[in-house]
PDB file of N, CA and C in Angstrom:
ATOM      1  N   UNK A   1       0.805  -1.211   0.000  1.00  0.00           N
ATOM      2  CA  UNK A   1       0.000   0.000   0.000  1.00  0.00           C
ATOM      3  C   UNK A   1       0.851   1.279   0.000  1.00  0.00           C
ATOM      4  N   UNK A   2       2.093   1.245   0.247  1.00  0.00           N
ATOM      5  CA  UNK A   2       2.791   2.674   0.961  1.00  0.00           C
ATOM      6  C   UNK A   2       2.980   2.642  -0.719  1.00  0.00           C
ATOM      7  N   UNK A   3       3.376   2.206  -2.009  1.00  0.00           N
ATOM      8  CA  UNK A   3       3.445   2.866  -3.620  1.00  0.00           C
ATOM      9  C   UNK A   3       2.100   3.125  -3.678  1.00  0.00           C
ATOM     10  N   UNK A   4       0.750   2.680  -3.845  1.00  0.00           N
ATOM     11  CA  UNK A   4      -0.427   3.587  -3.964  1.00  0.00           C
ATOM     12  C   UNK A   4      -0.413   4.704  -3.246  1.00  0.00           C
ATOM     13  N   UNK A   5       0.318   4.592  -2.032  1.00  0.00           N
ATOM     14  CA  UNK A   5      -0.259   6.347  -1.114  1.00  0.00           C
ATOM     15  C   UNK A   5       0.955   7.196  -1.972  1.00  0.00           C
ATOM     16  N   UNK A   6       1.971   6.724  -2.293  1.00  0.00           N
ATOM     17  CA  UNK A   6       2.917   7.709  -2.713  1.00  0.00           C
ATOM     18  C   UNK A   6       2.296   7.909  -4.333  1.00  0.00           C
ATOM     19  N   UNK A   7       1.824   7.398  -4.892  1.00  0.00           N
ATOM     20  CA  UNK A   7       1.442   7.662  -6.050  1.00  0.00           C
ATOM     21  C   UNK A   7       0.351   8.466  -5.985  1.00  0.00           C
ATOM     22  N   UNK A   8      -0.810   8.349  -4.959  1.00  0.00           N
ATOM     23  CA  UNK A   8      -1.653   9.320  -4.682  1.00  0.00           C
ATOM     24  C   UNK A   8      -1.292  10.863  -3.953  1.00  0.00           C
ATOM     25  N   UNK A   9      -0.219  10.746  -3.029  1.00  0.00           N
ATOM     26  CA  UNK A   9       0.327  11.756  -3.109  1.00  0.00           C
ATOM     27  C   UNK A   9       0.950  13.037  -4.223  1.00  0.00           C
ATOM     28  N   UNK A  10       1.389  11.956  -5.302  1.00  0.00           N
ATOM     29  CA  UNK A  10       1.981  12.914  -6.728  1.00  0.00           C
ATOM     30  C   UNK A  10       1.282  13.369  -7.197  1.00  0.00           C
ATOM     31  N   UNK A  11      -0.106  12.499  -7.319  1.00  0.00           N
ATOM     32  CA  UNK A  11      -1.269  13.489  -8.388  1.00  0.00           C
ATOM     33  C   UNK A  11      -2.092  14.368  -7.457  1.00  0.00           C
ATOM     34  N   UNK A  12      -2.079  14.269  -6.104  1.00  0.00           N
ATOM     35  CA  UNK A  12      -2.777  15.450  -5.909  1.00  0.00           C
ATOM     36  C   UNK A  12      -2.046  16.772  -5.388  1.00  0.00           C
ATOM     37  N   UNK A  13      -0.866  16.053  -5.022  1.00  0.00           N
ATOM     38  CA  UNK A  13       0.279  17.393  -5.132  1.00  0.00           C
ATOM     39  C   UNK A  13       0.367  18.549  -6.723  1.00  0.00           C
ATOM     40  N   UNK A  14       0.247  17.038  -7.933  1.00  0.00           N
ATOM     41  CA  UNK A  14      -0.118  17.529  -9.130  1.00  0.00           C
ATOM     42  C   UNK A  14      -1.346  18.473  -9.374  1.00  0.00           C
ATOM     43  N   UNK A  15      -2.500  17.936  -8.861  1.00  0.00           N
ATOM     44  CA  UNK A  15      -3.497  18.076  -9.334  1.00  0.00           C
ATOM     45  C   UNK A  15      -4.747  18.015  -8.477  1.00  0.00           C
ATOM     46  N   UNK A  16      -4.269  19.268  -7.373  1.00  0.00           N
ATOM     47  CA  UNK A  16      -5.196  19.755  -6.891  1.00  0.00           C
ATOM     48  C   UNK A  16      -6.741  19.267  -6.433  1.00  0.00           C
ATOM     49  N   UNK A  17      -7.899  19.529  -7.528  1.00  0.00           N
ATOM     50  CA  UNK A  17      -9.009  18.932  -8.108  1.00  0.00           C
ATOM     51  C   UNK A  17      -8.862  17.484  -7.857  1.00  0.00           C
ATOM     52  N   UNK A  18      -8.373  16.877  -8.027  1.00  0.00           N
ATOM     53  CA  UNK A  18      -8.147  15.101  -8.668  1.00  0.00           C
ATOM     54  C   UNK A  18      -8.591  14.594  -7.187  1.00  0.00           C
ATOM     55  N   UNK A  19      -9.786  13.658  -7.713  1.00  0.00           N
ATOM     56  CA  UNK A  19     -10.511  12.693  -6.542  1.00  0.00           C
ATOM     57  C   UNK A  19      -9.819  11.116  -6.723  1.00  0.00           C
ATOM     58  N   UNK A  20      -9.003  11.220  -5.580  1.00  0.00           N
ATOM     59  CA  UNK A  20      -8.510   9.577  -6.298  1.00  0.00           C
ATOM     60  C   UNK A  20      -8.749   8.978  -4.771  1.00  0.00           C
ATOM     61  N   UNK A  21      -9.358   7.503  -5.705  1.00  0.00           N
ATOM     62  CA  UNK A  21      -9.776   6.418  -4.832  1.00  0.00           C
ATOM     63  C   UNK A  21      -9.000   5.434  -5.223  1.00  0.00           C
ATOM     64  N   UNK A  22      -8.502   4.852  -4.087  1.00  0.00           N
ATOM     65  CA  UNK A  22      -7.867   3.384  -3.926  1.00  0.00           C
ATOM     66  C   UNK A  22      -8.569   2.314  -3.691  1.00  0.00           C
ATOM     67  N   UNK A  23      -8.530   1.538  -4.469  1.00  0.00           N
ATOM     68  CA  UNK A  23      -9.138   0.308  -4.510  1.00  0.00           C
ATOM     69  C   UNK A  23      -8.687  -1.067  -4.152  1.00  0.00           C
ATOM     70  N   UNK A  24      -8.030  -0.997  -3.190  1.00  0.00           N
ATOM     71  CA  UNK A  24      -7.704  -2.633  -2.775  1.00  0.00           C
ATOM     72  C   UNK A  24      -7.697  -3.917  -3.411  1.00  0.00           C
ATOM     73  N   UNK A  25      -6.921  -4.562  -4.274  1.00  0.00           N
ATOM     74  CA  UNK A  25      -6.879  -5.826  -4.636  1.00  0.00           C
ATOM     75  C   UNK A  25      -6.249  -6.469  -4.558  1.00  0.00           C
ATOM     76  N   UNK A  26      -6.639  -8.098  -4.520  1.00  0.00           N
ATOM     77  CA  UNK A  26      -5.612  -8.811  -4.063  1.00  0.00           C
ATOM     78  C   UNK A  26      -5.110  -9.674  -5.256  1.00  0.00           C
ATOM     79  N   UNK A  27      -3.243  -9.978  -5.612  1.00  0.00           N
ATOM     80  CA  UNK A  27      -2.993 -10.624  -6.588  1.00  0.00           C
ATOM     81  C   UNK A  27      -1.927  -9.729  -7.625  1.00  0.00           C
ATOM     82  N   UNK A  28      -1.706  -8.932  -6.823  1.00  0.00           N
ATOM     83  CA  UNK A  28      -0.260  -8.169  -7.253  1.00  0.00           C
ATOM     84  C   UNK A  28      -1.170  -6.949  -8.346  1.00  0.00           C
ATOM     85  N   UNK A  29      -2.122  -6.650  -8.810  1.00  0.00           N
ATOM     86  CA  UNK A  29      -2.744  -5.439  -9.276  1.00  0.00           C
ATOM     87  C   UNK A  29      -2.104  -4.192  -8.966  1.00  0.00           C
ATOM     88  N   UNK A  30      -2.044  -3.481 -10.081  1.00  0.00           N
ATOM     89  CA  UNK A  30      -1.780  -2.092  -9.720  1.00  0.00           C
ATOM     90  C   UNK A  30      -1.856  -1.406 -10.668  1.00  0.00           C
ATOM     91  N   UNK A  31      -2.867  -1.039 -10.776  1.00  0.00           N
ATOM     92  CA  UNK A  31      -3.493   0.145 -12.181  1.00  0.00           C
ATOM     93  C   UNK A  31      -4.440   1.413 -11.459  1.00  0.00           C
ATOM     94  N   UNK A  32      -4.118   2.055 -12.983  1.00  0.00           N
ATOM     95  CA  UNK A  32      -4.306   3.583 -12.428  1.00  0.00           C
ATOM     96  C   UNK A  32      -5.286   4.710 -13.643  1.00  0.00           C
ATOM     97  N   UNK A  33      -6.639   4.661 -13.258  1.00  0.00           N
ATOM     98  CA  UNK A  33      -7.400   5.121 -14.457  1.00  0.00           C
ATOM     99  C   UNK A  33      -7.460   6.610 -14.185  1.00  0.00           C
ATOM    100  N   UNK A  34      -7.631   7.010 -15.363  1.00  0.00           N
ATOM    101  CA  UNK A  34      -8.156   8.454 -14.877  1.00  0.00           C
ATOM    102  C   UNK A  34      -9.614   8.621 -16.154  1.00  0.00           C
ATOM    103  N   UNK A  35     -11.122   9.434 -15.254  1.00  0.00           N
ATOM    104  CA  UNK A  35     -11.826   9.435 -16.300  1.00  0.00           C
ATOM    105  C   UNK A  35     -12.036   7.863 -16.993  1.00  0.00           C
ATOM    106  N   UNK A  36     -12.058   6.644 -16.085  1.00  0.00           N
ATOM    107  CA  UNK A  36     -12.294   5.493 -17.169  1.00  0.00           C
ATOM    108  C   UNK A  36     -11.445   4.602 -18.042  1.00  0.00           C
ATOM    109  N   UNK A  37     -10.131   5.356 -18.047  1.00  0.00           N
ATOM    110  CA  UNK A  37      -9.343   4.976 -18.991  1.00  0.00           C
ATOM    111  C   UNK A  37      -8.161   4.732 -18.449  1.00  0.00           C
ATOM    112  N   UNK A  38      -7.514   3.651 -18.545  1.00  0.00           N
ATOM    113  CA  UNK A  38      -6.497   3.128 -17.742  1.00  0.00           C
ATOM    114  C   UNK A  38      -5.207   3.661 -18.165  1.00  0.00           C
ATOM    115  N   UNK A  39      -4.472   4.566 -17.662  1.00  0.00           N
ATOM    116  CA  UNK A  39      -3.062   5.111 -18.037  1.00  0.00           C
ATOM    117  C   UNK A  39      -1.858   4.443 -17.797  1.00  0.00           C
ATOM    118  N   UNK A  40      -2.288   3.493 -16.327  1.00  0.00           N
ATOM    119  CA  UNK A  40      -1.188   2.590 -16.353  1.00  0.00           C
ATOM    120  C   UNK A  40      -1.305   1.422 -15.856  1.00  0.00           C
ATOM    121  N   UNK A  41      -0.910   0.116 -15.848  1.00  0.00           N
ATOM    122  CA  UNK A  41      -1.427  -1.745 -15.161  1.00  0.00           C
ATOM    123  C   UNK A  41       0.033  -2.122 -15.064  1.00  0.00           C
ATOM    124  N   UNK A  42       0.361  -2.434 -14.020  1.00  0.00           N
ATOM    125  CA  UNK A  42       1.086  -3.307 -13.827  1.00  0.00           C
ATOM    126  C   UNK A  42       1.309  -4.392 -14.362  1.00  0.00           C
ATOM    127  N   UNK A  43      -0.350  -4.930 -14.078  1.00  0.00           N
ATOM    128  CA  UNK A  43      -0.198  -6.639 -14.668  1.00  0.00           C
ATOM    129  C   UNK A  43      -0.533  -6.867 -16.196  1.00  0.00           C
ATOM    130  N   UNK A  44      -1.471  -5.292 -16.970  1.00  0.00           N
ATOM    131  CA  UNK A  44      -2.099  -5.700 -18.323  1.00  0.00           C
ATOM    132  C   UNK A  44      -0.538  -4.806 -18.477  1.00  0.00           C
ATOM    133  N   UNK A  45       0.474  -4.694 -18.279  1.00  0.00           N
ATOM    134  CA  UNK A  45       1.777  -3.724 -19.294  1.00  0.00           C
ATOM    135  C   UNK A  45       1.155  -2.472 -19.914  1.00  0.00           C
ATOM    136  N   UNK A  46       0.461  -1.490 -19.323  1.00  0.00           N
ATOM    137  CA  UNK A  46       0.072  -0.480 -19.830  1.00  0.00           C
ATOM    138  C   UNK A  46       0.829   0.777 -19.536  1.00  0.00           C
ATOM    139  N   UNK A  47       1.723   1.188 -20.641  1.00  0.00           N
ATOM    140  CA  UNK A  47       2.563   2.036 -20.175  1.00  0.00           C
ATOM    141  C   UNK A  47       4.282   1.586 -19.226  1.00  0.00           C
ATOM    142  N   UNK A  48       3.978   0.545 -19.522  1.00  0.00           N
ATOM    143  CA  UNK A  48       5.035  -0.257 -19.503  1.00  0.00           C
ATOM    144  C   UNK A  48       5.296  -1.780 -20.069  1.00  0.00           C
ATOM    145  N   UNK A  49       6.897  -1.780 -20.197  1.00  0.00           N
ATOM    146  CA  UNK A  49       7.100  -3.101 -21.240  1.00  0.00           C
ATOM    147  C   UNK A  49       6.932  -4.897 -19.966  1.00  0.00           C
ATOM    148  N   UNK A  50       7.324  -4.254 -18.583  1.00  0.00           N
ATOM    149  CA  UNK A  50       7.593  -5.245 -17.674  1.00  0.00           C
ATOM    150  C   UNK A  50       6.700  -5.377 -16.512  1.00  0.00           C
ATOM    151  N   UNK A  51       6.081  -6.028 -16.261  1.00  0.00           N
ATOM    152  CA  UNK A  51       5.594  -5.893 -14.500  1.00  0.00           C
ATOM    153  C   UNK A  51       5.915  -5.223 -13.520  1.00  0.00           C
ATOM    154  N   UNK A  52       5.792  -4.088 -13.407  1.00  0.00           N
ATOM    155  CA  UNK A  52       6.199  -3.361 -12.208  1.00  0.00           C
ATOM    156  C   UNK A  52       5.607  -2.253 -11.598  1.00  0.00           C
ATOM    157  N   UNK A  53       5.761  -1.466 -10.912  1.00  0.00           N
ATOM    158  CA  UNK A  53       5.058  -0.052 -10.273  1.00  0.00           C
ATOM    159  C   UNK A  53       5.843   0.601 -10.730  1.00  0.00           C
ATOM    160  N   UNK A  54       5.114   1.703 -10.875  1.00  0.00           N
ATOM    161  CA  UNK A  54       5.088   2.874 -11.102  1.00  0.00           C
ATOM    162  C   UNK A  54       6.529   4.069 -10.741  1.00  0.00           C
ATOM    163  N   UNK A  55       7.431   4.258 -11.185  1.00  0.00           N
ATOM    164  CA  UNK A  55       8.530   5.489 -10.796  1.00  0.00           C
ATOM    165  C   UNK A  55       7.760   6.536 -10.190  1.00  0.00           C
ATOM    166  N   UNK A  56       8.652   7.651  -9.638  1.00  0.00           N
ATOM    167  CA  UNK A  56       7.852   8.808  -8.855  1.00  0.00           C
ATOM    168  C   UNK A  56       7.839   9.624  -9.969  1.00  0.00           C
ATOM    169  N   UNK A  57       7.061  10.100  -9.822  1.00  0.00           N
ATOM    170  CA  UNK A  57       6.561  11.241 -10.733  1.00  0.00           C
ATOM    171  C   UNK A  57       5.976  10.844 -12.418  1.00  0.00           C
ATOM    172  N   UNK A  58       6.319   9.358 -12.335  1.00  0.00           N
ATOM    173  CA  UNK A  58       5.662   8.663 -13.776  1.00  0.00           C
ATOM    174  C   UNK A  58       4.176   8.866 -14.639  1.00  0.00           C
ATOM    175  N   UNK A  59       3.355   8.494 -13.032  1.00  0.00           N
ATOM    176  CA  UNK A  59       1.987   8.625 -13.512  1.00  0.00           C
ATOM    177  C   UNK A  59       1.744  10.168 -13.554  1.00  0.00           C
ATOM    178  N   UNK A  60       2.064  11.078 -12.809  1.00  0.00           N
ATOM    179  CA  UNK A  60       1.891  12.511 -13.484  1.00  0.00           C
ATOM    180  C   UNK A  60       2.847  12.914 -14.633  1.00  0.00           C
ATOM    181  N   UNK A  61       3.595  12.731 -14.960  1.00  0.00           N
ATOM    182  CA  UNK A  61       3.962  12.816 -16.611  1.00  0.00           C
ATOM    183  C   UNK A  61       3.015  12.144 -17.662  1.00  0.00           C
ATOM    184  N   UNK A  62       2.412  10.424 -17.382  1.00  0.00           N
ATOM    185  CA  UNK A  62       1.198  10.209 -18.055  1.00  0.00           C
ATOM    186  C   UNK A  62       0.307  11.393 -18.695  1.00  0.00           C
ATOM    187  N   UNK A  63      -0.159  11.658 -17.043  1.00  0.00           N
ATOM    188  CA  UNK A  63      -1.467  12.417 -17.169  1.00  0.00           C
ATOM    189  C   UNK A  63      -1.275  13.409 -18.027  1.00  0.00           C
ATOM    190  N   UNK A  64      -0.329  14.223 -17.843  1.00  0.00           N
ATOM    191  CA  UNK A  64       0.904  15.623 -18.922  1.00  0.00           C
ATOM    192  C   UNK A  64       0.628  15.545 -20.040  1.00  0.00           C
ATOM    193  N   UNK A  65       1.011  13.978 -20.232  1.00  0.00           N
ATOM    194  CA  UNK A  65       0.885  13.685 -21.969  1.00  0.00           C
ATOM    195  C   UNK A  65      -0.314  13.374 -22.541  1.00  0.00           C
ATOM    196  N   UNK A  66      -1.341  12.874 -21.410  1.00  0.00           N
ATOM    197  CA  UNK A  66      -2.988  12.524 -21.655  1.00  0.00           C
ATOM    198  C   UNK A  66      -3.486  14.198 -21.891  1.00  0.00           C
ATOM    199  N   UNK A  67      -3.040  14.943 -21.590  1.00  0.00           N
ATOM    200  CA  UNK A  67      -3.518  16.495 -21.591  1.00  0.00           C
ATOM    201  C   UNK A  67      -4.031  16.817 -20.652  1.00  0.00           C
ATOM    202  N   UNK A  68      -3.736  16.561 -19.350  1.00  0.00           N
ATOM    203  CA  UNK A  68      -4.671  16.872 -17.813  1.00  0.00           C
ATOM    204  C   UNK A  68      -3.695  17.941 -17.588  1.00  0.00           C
ATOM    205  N   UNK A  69      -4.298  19.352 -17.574  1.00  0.00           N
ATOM    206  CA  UNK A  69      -3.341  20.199 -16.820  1.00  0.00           C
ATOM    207  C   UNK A  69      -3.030  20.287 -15.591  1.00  0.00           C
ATOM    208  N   UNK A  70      -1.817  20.819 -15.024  1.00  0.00           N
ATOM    209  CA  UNK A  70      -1.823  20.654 -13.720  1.00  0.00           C
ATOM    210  C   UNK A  70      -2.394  21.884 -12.955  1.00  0.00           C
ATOM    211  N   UNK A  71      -1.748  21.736 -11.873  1.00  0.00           N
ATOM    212  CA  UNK A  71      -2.736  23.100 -10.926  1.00  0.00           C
ATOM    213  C   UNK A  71      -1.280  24.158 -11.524  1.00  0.00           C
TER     214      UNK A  71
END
């Protein structure tokens, strides 16, 4: 859980506005939608080539390039 809180920390440090809910699953999961649309999965390789979490500041560069402005 402590990479979801730090990842929720970046985007709302990012992004002000941004309602983010954590969702608990069990089985090594770790994806990250915004609006519906999944920007990043651990386990489906979305936004990445390997299984893994997320770098700091990764998923707000996503969002950058999805066109979410920041605060």
């Amino acid at each position: 859980m402590p990479r979801a809180l730090r990842v929720r920390d970046e985007i709302q440090s990012a992004y002000a506005q941004a309602r983010v809910t954590l969702l608990p699953k069990a089985g090594g999961y770790f994806d990250v939608a915004v609006d519906g649309k999944t920007i990043f999965s651990k386990t489906e390789k979305i936004a990445t080539a390997i299984e893994r979490f997320p770098e700091s500041g990764e998923i707000t560069t996503l969002l950058k390039e999805a066109g979410y402005t920041q605060n």
